[in-house]
Protein backbone atom coordinates (compact mmCIF):
# COMPACT_ATOMS: atom_id res chain seq x y z
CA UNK A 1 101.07 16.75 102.11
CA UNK A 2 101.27 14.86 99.01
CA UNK A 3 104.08 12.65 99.80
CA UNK A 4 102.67 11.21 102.83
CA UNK A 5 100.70 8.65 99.97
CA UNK A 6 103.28 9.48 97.15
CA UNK A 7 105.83 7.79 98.63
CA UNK A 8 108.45 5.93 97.14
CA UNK A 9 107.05 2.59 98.39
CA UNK A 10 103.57 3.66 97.02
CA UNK A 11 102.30 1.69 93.76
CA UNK A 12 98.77 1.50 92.42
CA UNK A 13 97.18 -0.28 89.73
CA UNK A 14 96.79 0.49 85.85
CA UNK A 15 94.51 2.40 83.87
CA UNK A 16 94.91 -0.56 81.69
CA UNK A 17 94.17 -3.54 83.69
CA UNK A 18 96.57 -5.71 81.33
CA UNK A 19 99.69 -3.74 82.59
CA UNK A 20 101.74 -4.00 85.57
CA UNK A 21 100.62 -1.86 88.42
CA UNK A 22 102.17 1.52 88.36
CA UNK A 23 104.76 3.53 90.67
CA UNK A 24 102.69 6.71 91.98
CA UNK A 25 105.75 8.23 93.89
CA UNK A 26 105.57 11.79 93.76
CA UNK A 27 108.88 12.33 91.63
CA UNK A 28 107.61 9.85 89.40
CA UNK A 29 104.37 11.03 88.98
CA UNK A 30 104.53 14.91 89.44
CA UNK A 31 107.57 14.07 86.18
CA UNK A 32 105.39 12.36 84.32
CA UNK A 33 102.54 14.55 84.44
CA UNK A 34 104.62 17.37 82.90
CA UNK A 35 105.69 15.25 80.20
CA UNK A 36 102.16 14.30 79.37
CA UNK A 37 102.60 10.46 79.62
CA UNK A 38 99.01 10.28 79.92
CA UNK A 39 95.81 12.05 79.86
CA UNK A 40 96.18 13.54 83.56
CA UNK A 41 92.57 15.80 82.46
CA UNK A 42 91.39 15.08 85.54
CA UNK A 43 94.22 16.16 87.60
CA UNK A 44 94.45 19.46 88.90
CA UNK A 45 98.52 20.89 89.71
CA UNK A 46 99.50 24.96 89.66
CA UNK A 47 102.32 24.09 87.23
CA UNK A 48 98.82 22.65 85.17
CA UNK A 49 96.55 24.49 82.69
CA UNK A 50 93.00 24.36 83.23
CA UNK A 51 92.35 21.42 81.74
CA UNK A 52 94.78 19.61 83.18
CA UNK A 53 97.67 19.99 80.25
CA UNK A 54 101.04 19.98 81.80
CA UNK A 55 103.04 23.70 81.99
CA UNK A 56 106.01 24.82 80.29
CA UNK A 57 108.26 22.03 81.59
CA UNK A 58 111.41 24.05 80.74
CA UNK A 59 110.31 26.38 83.81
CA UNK A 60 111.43 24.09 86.59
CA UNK A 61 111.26 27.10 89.23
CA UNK A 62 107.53 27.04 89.20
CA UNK A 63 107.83 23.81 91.44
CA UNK A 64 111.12 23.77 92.78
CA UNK A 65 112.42 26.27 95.18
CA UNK A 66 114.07 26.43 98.14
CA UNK A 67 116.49 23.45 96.94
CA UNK A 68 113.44 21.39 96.22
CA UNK A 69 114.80 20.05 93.55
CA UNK A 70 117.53 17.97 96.24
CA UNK A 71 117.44 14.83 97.95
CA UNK A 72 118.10 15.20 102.19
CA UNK A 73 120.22 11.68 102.31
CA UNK A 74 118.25 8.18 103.25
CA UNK A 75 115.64 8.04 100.73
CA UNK A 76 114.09 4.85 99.42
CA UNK A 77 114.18 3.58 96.53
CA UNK A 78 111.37 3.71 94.38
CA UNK A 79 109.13 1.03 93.12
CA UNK A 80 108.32 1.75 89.49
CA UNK A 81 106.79 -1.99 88.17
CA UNK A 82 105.79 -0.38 84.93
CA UNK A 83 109.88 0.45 84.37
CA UNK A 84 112.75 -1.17 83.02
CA UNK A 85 114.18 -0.39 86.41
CA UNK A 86 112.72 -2.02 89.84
CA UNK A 87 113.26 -0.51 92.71
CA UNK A 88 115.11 2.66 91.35
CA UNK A 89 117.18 4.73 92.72
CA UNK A 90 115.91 7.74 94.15
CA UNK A 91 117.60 10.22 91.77
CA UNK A 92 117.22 7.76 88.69
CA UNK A 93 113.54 7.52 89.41
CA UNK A 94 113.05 12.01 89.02
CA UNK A 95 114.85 11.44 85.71
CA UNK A 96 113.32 8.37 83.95
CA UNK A 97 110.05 9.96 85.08
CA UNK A 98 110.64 11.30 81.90
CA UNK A 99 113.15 9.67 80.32
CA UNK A 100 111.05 6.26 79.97
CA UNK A 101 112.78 4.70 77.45
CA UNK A 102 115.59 1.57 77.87
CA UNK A 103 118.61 3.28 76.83
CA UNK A 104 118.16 6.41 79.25
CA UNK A 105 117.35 3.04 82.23
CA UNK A 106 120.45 1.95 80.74
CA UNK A 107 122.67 5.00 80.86
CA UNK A 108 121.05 4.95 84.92
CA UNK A 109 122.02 1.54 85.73
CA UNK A 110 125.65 1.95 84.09
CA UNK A 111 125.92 4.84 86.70
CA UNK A 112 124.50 3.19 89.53
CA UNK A 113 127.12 1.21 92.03
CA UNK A 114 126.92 -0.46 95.49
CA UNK A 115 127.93 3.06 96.85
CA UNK A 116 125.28 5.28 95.30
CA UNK A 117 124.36 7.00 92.25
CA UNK A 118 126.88 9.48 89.97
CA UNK A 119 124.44 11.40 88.15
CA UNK A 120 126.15 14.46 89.61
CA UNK A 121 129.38 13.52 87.97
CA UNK A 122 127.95 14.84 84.43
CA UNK A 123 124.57 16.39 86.16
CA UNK A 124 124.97 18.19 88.88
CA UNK A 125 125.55 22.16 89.17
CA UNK A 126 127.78 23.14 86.77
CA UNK A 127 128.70 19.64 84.94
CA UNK A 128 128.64 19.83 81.46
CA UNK A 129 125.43 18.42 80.76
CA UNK A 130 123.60 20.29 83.99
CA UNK A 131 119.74 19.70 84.85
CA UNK A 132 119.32 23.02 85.10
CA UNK A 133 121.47 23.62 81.29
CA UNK A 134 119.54 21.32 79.75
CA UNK A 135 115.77 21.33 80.84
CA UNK A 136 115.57 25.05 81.92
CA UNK A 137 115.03 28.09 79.96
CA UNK A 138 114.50 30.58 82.55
């Protein structure tokens, strides 16, 4: 039910009303809450502690299963005003939900073409530097 409002075309405004209005997508924002971006205290997620601290963000099978963790075809891009990147791509925008910084926006847009993204060249399943290699311990 979330991403009926989380939805890649979905921004809202700033904590901080001098900043740029935020993207609240749900890759995005479910991303940035387990990297603790911000003080999400108030925010309540099963992946969450009690109050509100994000989980063990190397256990990405508390969220995704059954394939969550893929993208069915046609999705939007993602408005993210508060990024170096706007719109983003839809798999760029799970990544640099965490990776906020200009050289990881960079490395995205150097992999970006007309044609689509090839994140999957380096990683996808069983590329060298793999998602699931390199986030995951369990």
């Amino acid at each position: 039910m979330c991403v009926l409002c989380h939805n890649p075309s979905l921004i809202g405004e700033s904590d901080d009303p001098s900043q740029k209005p935020q993207g609240d997508s749900f890759n995005l924002m479910v991303h940035r809450i387990h990297t603790g971006y911000k003080n999400f205290a108030n925010v309540r997620y099963p992946a969450m502690s009690p109050q509100g601290n994000p989980g063990d963000t190397r256990n990405c099978n508390m969220c995704h299963v059954n394939d969550s963790h893929t993208m069915p075809a046609g999705i939007n891009d993602v408005l993210d005003p508060q990024g170096y990147l706007n719109p983003v791509k839809p798999i760029t925008s799970s990544c640099i939900g965490c990776h906020t910084t200009a050289p990881a926006s960079s490395h995205a847009l150097a992999n970006t073409t007309a044609i689509g993204e090839t994140c999957s060249v380096c990683h996808g399943p069983n590329a060298t530097f793999a998602v699931d290699k390199v986030h995951a311990q369990y």
